[in-house]
N, C-alpha and C. Protein backbone atom coordinates (compact mmCIF):
# COMPACT_ATOMS: atom_id res chain seq x y z
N UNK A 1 -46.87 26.62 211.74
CA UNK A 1 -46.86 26.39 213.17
C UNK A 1 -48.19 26.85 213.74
N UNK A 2 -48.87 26.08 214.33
CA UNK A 2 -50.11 26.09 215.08
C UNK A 2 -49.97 26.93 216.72
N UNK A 3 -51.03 27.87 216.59
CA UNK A 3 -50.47 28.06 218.07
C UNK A 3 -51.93 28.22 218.96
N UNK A 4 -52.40 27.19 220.05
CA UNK A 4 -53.72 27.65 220.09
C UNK A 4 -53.69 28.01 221.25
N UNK A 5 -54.56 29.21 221.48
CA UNK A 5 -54.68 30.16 222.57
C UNK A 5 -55.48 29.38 223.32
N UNK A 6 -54.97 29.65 224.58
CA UNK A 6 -55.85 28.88 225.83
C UNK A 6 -55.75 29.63 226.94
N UNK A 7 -56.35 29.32 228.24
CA UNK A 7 -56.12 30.39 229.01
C UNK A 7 -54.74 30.06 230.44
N UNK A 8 -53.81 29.07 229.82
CA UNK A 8 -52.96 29.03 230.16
C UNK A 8 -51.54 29.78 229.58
N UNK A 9 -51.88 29.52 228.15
CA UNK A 9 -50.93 30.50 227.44
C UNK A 9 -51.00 31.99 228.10
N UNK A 10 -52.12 32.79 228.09
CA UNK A 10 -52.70 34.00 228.06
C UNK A 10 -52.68 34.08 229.67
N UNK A 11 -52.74 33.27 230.73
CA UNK A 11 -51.85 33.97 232.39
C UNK A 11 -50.35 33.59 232.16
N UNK A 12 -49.46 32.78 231.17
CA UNK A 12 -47.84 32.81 231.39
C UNK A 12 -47.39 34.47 230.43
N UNK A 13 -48.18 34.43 229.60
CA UNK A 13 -48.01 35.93 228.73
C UNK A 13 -48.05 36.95 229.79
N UNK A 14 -49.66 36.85 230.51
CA UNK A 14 -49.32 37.97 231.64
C UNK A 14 -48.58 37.77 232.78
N UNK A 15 -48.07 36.69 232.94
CA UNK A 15 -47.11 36.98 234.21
C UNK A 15 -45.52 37.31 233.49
N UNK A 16 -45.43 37.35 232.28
CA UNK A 16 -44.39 37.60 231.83
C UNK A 16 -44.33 39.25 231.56
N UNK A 17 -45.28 39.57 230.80
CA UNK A 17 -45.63 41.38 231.29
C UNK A 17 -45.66 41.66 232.65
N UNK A 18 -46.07 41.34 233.55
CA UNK A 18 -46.15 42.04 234.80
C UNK A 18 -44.23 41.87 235.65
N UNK A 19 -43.62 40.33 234.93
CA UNK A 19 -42.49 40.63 235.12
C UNK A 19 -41.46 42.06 234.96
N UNK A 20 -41.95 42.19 233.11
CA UNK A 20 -41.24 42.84 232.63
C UNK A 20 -41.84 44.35 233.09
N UNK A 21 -42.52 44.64 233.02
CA UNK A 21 -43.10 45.77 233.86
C UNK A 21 -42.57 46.37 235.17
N UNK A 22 -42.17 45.15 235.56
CA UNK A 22 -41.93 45.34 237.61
C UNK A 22 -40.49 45.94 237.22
N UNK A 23 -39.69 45.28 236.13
CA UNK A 23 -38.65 45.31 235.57
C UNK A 23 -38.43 46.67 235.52
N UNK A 24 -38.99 47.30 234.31
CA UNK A 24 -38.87 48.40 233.70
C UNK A 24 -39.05 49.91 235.21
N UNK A 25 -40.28 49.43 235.94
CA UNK A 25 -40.53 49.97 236.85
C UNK A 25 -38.84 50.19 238.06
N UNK A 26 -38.40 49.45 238.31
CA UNK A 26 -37.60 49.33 239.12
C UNK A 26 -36.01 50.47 238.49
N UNK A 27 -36.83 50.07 237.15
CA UNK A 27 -35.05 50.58 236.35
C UNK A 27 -35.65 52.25 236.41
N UNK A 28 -36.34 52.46 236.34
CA UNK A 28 -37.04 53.63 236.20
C UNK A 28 -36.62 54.89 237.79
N UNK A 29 -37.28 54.11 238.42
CA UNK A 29 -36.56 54.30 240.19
C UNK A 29 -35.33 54.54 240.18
N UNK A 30 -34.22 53.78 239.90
CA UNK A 30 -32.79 54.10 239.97
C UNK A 30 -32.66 55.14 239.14
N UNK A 31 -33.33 55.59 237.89
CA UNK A 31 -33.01 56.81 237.36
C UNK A 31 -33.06 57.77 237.84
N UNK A 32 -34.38 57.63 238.25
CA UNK A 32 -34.95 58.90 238.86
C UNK A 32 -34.11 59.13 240.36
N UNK A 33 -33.95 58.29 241.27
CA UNK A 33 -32.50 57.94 242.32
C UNK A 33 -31.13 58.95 241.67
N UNK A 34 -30.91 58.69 240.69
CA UNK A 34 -29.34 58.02 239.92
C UNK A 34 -29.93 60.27 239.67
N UNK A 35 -30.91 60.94 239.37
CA UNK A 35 -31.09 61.77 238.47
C UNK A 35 -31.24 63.09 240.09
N UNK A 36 -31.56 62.67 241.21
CA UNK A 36 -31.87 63.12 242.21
C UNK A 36 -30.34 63.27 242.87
N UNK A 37 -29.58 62.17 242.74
CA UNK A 37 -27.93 62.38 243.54
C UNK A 37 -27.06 63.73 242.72
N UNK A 38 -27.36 63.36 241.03
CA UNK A 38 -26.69 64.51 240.24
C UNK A 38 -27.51 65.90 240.24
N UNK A 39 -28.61 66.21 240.82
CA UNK A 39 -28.81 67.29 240.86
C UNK A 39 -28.80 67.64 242.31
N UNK A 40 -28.21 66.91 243.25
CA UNK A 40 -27.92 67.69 244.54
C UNK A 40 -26.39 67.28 244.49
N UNK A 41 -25.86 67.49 243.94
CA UNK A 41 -24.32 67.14 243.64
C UNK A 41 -23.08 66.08 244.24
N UNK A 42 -24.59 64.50 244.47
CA UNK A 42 -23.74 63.64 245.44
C UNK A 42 -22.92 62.57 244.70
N UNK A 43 -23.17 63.08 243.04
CA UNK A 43 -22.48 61.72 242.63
C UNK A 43 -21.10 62.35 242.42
N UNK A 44 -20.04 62.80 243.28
CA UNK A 44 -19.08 63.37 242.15
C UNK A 44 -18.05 62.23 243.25
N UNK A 45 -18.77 61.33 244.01
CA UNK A 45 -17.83 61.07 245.26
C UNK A 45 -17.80 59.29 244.39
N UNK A 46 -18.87 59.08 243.69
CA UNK A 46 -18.93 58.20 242.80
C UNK A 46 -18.48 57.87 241.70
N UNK A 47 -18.21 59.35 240.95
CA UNK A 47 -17.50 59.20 239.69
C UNK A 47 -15.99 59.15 240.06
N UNK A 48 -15.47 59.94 240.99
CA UNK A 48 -14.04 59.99 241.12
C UNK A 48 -13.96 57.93 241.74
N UNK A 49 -14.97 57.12 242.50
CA UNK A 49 -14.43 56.26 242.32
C UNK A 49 -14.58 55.44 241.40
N UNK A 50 -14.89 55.44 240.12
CA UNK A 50 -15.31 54.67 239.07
C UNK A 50 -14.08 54.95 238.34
N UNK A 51 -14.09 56.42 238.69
CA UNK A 51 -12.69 57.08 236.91
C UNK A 51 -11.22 56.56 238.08
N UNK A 52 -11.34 56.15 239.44
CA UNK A 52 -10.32 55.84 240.35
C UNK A 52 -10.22 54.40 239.66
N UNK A 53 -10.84 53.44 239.66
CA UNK A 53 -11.16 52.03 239.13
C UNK A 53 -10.52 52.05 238.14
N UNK A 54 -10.84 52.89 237.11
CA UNK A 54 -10.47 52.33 235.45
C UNK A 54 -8.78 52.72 235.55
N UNK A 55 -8.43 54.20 236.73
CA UNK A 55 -6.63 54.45 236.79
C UNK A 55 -6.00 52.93 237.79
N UNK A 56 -6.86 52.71 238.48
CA UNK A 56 -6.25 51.32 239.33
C UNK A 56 -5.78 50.43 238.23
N UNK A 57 -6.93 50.16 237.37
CA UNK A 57 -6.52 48.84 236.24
C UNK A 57 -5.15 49.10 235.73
N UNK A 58 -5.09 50.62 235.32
CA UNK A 58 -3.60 50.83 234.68
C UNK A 58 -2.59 50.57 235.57
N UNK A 59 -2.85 50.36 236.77
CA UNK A 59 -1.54 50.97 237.64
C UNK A 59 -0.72 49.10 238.19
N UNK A 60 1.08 48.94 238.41
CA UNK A 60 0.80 47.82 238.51
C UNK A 60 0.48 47.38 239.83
N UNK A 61 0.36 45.74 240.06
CA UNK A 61 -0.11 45.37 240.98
C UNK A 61 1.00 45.96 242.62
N UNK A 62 1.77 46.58 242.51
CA UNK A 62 2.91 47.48 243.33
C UNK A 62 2.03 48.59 243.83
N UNK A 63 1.94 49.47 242.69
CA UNK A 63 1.70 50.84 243.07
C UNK A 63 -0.17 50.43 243.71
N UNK A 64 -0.82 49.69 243.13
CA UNK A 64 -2.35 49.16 243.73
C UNK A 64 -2.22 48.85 245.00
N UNK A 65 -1.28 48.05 245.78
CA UNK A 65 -1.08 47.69 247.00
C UNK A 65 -0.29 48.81 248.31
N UNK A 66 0.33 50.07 247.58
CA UNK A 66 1.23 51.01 248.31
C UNK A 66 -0.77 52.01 248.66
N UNK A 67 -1.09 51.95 247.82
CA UNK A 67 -2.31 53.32 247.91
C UNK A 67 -3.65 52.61 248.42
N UNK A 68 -3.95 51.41 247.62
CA UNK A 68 -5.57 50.80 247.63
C UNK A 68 -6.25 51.48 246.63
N UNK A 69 -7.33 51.11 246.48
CA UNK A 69 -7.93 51.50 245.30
C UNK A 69 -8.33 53.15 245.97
N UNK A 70 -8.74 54.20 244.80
CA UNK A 70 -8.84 55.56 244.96
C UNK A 70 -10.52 55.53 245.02
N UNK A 71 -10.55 56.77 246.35
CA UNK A 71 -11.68 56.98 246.90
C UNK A 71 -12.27 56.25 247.57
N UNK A 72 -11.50 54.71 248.32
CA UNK A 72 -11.60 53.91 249.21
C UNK A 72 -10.92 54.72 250.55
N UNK A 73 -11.78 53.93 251.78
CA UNK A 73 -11.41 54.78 253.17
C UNK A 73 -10.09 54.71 253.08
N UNK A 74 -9.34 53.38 252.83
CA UNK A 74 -7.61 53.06 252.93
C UNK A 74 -7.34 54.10 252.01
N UNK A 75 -7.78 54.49 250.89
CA UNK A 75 -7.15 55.16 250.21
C UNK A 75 -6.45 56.76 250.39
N UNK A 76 -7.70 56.91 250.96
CA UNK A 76 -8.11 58.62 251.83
C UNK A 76 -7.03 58.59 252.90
N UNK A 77 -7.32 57.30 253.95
CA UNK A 77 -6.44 57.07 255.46
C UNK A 77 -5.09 57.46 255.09
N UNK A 78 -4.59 56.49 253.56
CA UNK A 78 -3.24 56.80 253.17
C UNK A 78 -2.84 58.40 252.52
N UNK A 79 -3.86 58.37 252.13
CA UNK A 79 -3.19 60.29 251.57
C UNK A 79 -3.20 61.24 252.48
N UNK A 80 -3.66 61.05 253.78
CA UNK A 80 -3.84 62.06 254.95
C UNK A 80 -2.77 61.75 255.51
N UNK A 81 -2.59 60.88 255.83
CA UNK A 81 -1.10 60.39 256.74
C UNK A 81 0.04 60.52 255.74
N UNK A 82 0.06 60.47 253.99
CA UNK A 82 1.36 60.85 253.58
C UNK A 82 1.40 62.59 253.64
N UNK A 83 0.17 63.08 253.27
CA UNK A 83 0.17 64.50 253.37
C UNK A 83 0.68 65.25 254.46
N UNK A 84 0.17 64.78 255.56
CA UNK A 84 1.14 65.42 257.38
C UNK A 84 1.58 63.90 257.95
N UNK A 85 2.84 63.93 257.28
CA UNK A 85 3.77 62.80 258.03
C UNK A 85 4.13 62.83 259.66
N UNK A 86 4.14 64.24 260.00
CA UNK A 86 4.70 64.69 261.30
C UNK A 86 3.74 64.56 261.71
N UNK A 87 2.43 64.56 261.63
CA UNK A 87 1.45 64.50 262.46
C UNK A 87 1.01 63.08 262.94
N UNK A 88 0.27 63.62 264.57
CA UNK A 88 0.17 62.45 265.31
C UNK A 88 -1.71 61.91 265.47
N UNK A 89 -2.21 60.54 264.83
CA UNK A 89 -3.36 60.39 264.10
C UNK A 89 -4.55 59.96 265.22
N UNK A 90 -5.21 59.90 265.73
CA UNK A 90 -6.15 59.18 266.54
C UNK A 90 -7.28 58.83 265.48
N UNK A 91 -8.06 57.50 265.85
CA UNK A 91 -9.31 57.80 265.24
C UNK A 91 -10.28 59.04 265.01
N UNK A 92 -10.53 59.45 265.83
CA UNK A 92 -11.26 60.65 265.91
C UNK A 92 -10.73 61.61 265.03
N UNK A 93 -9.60 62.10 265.04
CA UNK A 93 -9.11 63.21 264.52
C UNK A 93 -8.80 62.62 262.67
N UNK A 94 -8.71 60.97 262.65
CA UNK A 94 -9.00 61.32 261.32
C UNK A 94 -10.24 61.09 260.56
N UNK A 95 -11.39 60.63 261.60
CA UNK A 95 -12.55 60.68 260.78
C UNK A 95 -13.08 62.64 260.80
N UNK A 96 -12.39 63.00 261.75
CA UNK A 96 -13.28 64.67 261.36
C UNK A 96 -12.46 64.75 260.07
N UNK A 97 -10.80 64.53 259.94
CA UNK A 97 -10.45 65.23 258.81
C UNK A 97 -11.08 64.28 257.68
N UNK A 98 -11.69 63.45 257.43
CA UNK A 98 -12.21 62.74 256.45
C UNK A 98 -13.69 63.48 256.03
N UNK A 99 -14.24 63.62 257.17
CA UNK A 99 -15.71 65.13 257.15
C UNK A 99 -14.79 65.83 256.52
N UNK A 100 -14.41 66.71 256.61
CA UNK A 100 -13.66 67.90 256.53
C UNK A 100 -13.00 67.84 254.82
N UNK A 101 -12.86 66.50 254.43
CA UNK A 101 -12.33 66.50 252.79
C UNK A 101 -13.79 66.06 251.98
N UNK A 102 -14.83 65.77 252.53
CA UNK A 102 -16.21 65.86 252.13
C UNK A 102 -16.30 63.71 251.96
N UNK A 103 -15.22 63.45 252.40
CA UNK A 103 -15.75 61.66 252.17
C UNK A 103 -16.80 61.32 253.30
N UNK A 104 -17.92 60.54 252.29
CA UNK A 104 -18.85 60.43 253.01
C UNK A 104 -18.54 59.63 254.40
N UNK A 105 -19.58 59.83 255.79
CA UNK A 105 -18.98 59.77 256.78
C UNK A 105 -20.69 59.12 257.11
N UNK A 106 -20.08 57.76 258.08
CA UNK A 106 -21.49 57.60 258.88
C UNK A 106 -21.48 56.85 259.71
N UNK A 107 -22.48 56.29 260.63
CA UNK A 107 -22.05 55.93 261.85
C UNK A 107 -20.72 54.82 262.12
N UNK A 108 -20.90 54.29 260.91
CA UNK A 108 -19.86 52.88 260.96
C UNK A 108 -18.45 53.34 260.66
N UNK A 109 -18.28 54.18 260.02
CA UNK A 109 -17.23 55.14 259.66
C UNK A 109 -15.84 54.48 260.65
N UNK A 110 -16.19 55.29 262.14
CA UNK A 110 -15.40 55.44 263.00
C UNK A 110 -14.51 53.72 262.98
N UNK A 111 -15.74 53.11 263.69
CA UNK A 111 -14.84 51.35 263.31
C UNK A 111 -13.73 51.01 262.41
N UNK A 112 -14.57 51.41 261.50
CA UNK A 112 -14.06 51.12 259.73
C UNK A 112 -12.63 51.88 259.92
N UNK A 113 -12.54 53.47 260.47
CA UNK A 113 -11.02 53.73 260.51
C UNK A 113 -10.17 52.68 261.54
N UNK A 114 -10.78 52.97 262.62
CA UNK A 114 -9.85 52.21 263.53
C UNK A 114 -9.13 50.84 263.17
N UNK A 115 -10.01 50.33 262.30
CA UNK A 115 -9.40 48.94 261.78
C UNK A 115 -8.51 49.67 260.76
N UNK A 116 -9.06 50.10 259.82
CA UNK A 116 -7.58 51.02 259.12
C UNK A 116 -6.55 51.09 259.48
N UNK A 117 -6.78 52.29 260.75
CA UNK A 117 -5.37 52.71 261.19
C UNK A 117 -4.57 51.53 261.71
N UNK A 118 -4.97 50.42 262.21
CA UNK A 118 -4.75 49.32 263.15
C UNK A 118 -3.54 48.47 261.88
N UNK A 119 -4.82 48.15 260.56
CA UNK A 119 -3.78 47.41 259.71
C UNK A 119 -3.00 47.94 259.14
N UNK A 120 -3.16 49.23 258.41
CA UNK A 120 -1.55 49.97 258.53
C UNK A 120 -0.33 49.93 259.29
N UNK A 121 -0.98 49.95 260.59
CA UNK A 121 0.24 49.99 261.76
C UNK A 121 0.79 48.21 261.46
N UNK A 122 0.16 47.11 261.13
CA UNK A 122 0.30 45.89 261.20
C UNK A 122 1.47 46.12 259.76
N UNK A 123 1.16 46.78 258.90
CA UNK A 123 1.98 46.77 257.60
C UNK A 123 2.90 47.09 257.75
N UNK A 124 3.30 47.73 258.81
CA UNK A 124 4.16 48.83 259.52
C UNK A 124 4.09 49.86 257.88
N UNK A 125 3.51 50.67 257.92
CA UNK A 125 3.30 51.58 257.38
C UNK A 125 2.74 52.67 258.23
N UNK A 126 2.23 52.57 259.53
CA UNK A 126 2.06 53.36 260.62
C UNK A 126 2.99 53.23 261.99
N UNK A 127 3.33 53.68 262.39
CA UNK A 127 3.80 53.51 263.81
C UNK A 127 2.79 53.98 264.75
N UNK A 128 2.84 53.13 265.41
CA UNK A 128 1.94 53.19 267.00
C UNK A 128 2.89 54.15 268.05
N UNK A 129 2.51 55.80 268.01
CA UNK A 129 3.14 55.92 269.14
C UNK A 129 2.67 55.89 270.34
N UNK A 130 1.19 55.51 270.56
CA UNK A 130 0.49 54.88 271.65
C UNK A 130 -0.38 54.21 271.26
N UNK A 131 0.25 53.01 272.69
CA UNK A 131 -1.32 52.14 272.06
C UNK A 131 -2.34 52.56 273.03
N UNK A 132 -3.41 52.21 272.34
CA UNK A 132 -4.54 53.12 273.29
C UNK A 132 -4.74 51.80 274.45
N UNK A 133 -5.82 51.87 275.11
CA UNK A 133 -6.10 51.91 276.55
C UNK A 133 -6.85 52.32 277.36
N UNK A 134 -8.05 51.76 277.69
CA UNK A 134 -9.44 52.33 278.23
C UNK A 134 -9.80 52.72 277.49
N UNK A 135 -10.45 54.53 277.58
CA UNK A 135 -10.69 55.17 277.16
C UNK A 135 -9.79 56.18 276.31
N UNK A 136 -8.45 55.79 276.47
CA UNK A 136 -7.62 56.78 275.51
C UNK A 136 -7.24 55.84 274.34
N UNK A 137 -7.59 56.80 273.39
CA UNK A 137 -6.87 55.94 271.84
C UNK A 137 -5.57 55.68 271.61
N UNK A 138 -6.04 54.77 270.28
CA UNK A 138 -4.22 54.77 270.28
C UNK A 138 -3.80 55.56 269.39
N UNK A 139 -2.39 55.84 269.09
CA UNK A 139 -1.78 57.16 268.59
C UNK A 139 -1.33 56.65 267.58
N UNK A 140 -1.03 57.43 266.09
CA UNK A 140 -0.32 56.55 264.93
C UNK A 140 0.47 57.35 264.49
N UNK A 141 1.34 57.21 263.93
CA UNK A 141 1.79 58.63 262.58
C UNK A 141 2.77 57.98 261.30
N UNK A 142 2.26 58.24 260.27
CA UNK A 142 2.76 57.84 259.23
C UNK A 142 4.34 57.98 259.54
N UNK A 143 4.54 56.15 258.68
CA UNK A 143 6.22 55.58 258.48
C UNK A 143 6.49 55.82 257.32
N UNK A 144 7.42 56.96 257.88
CA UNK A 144 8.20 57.42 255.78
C UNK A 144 9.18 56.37 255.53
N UNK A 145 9.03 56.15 254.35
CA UNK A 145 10.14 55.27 254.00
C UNK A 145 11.33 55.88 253.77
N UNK A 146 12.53 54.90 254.33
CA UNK A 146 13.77 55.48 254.44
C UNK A 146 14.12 56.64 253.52
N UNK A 147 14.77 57.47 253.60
CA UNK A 147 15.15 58.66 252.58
C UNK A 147 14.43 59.55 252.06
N UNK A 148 13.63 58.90 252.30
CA UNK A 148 12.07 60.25 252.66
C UNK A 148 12.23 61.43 252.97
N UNK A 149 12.38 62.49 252.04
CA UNK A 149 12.50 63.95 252.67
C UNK A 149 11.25 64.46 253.47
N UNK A 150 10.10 63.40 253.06
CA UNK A 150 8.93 64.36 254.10
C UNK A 150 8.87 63.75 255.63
N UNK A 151 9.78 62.87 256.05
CA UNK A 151 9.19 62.20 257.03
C UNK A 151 9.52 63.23 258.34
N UNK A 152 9.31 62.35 259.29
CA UNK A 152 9.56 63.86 260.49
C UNK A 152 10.78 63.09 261.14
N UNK A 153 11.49 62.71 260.62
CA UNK A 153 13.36 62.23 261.16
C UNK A 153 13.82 63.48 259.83
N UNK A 154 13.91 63.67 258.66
CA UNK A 154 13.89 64.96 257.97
C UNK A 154 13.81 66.20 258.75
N UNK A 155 12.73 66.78 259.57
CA UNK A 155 12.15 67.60 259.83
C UNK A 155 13.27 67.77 261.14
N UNK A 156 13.86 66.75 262.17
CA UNK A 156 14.69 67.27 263.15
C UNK A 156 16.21 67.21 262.85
């Protein structure tokens, strides 16, 4: 096989190095990224949702739809509201307690619950004990399912 060098061969060679270069360069960045989150201790909010992912796959399509996937906002929204059933939820009060369990929190956050709490209440898996209005929110508190020793019909 003949191969004759020309100076078309020799700029597709180098634009194929400078590809692979930009390549290598870029992968390099995410390490060093990827090497900067684990030594200020931000990936652990990452691994719990990856090792959450591979327990979702096991779990069936039932128990995936009662929770949402783990270390998702729904997921968090739902373990706070089964954890204090008796308690009464506003947006606000559950994005501090979402600060407060260390899930990352940022400006969009707040929205992101309110639609939460909103389609829960649509699942009826929340009850609306106010709907909000102007400036006052609306009120939620986790719906135990019947026979529920934690719910707050239990509690009176």
């Amino acid at each position: 096989m003949e191969i004759s060098l020309n100076k078309a061969l020799v700029d597709r060679f180098e634009e194929a190095v400078e590809r692979r270069y930009k390549s290598d360069k870029e992968t390099v960045r995410a390490m060093r990224t990827l090497l900067a989150r684990y030594e200020q201790g931000d990936l652990a909010a990452d691994l719990v949702g990856i090792l959450g992912r591979q327990e979702e796959e096991r779990q069936t399509p039932t128990q995936r739809t009662r929770k949402g996937r783990p270390g998702t906002l729904r997921s968090k929204v739902i373990e706070a509201c089964e954890s204090q059933p008796e308690k009464q939820w506003t947006t606000r009060e559950m994005v501090a307690h979402l600060e407060g369990t260390g899930f990352p929190v940022s400006e969009q956050t707040a929205r992101s619950v309110s639609a939460c709490l909103w389609k829960l209440s649509r699942e009826k898996k929340l009850l609306v004990v106010h709907q909000g209005t102007g400036s006052r929110p609306s009120v939620y508190r986790w719906k135990c399912e019947e026979g529920d020793p934690k719910g707050p019909e239990a509690a009176a």
